[in-house]
Protein backbone atom coordinates (compact mmCIF):
# COMPACT_ATOMS: atom_id res chain seq x y z
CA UNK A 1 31.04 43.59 17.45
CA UNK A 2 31.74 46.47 19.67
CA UNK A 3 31.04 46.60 23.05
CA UNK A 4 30.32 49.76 23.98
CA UNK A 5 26.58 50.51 25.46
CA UNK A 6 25.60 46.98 25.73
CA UNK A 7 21.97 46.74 27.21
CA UNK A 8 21.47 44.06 30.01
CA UNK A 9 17.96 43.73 29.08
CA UNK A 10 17.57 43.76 25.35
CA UNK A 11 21.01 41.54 25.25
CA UNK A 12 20.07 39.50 27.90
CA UNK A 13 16.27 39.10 26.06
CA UNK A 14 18.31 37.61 22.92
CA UNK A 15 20.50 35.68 25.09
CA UNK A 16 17.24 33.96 26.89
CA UNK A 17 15.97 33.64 23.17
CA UNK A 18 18.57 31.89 21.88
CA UNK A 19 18.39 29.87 24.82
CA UNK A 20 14.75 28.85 25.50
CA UNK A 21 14.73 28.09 21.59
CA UNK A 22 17.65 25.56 22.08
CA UNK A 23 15.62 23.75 24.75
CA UNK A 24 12.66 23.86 22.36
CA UNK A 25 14.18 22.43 19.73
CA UNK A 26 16.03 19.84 21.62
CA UNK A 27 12.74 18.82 23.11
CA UNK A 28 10.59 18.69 19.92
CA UNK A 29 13.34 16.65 18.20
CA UNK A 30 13.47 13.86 20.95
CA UNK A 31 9.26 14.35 20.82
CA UNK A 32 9.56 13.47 17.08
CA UNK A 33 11.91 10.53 17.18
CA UNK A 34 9.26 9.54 20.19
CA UNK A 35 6.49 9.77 17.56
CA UNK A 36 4.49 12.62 19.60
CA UNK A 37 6.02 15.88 18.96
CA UNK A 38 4.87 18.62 20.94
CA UNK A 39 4.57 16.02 23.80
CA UNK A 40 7.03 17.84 26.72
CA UNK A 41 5.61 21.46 26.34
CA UNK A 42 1.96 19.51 26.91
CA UNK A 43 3.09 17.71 29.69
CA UNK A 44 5.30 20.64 31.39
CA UNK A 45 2.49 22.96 31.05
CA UNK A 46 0.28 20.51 32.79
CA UNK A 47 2.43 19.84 35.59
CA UNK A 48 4.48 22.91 36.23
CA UNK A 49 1.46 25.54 34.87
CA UNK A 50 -1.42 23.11 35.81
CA UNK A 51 -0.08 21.68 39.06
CA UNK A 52 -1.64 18.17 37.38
CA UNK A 53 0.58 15.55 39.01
CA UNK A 54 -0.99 13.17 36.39
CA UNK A 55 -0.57 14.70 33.28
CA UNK A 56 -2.45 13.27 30.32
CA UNK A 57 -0.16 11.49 28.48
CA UNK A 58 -2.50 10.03 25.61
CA UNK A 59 -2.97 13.12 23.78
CA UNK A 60 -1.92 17.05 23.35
CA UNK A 61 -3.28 19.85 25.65
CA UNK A 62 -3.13 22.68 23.45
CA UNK A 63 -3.53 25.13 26.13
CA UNK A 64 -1.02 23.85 28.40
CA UNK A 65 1.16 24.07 25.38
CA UNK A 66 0.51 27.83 24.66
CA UNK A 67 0.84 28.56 28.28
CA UNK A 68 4.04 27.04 28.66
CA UNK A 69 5.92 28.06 25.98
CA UNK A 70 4.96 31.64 26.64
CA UNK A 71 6.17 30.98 30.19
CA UNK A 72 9.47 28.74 28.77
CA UNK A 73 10.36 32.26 26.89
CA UNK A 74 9.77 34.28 29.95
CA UNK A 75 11.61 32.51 32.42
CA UNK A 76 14.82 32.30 29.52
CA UNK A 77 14.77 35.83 29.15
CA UNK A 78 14.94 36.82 32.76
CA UNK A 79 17.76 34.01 32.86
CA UNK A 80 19.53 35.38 30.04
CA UNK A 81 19.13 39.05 31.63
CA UNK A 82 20.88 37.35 34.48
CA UNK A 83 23.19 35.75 32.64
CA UNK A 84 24.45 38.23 30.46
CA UNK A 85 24.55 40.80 33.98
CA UNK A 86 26.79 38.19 35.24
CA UNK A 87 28.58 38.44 31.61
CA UNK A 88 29.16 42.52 31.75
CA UNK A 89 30.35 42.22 35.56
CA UNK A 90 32.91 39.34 34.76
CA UNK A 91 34.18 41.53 32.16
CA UNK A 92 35.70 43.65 35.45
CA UNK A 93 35.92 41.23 38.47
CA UNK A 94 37.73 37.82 38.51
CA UNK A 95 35.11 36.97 41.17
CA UNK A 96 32.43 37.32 39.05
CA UNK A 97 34.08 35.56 36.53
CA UNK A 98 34.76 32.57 39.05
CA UNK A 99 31.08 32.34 39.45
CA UNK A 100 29.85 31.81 36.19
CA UNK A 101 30.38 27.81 36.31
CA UNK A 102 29.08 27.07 39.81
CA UNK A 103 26.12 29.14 38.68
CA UNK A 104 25.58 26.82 35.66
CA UNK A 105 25.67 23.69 37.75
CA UNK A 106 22.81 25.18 40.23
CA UNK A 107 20.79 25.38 37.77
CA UNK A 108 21.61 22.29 35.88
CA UNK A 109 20.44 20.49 39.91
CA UNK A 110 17.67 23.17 40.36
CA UNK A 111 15.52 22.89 37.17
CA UNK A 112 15.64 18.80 37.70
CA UNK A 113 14.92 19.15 41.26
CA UNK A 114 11.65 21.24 40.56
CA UNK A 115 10.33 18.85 37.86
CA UNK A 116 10.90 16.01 40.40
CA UNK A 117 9.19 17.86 43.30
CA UNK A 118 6.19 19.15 41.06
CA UNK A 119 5.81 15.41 40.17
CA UNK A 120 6.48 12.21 40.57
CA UNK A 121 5.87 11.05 36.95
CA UNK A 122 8.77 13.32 36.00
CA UNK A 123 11.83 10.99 36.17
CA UNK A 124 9.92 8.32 33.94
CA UNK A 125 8.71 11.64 31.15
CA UNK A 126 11.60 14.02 31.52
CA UNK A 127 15.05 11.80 32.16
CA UNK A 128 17.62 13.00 33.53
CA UNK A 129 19.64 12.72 30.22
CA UNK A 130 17.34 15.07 28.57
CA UNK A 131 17.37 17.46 30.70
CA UNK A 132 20.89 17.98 31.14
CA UNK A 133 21.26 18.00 27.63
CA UNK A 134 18.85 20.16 26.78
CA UNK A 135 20.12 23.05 29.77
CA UNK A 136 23.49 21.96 28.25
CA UNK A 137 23.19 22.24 24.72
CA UNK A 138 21.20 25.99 25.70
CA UNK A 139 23.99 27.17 28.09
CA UNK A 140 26.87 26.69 24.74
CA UNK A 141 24.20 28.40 22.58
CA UNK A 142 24.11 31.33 25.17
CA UNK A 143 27.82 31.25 25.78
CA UNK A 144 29.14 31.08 22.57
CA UNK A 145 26.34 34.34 21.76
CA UNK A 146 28.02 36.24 25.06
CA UNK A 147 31.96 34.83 23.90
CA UNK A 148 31.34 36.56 20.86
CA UNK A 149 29.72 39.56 21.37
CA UNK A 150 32.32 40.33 24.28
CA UNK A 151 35.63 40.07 23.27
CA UNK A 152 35.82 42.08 26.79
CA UNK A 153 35.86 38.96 28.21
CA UNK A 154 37.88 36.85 26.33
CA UNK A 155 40.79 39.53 27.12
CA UNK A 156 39.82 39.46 30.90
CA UNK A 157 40.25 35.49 30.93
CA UNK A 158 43.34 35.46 29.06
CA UNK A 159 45.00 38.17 31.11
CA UNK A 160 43.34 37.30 34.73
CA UNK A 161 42.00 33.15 34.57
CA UNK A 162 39.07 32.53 36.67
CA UNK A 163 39.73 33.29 40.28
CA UNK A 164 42.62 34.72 40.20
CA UNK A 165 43.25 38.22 42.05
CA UNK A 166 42.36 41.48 39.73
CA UNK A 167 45.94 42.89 40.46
């Protein structure tokens, strides 16, 4: 594909997209196996959307699933406007380029780090496993959409690796 006139927001919307549907899928897959699909949006919304620190667990709150998933989508797309930002820039600075791992590992820690703090149940419903395969799994999906669609940036990390000097 071409690069020229690339929108940051309308990529970055697909990017966040591809993303938050990753997760989704991921998550309604290990619901399934579990025999309670639909299970982690329920819960999430409850806790993060709710503030519930006891989430029901015995059955589906179709509200708190509605809620979240509209607010699962937002939060991807203003993540994949960021991330595909980040994407454009690293095209022209090394720096930028540099950044683009550390910045996947902060989130990896800072999306478990807010389930734990929002509550305590979280470790036992959401394991760690999970999540990092789920952010995992999304942040390939969202790479492999950005490797593609900038071939910008395979050039700049063939000719300058990450971190090294632009000369």
């Amino acid at each position: 594909m071409l690069e020229t006139n690339h929108s940051a927001l309308a990529e970055g919307a697909d990017v966040g997209l591809i993303g938050g549907l990753t997760v989704a899928l991921w998550f309604l897959i290990l619901d399934a196996l579990a025999g309670h699909p639909l299970q982690t949006p329920s819960l999430l919304g409850q806790v993060v959307l709710f503030g519930d620190s006891r989430p029901v667990t015995t059955s589906l709150v179709f509200g708190a699933i509605v809620l979240y998933t509209g607010f699962h989508f937002l939060v991807f797309s203003v993540i994949g406007i960021a991330v595909t930002s980040m994407v454009h820039l690293a095209v022209r600075d090394a720096l930028a380029r540099y950044a683009l791992l550390p910045i996947f590992l902060a989130f990896e820690v800072m999306f478990y780090g807010l389930l734990q703090v929002l509550s305590q149940r979280t470790n036992e419903l959401f394991p760690f496993w999970a999540v990092l395969g789920a952010n995992t799994l999304a942040a390939i999906a969202m790479g492999v959409f950005l490797w593609i669609r900038h071939p910008a940036l395979q050039r700049s990390l063939r000719d300058t690796p990450f971190g090294a000097a632009d000369l």
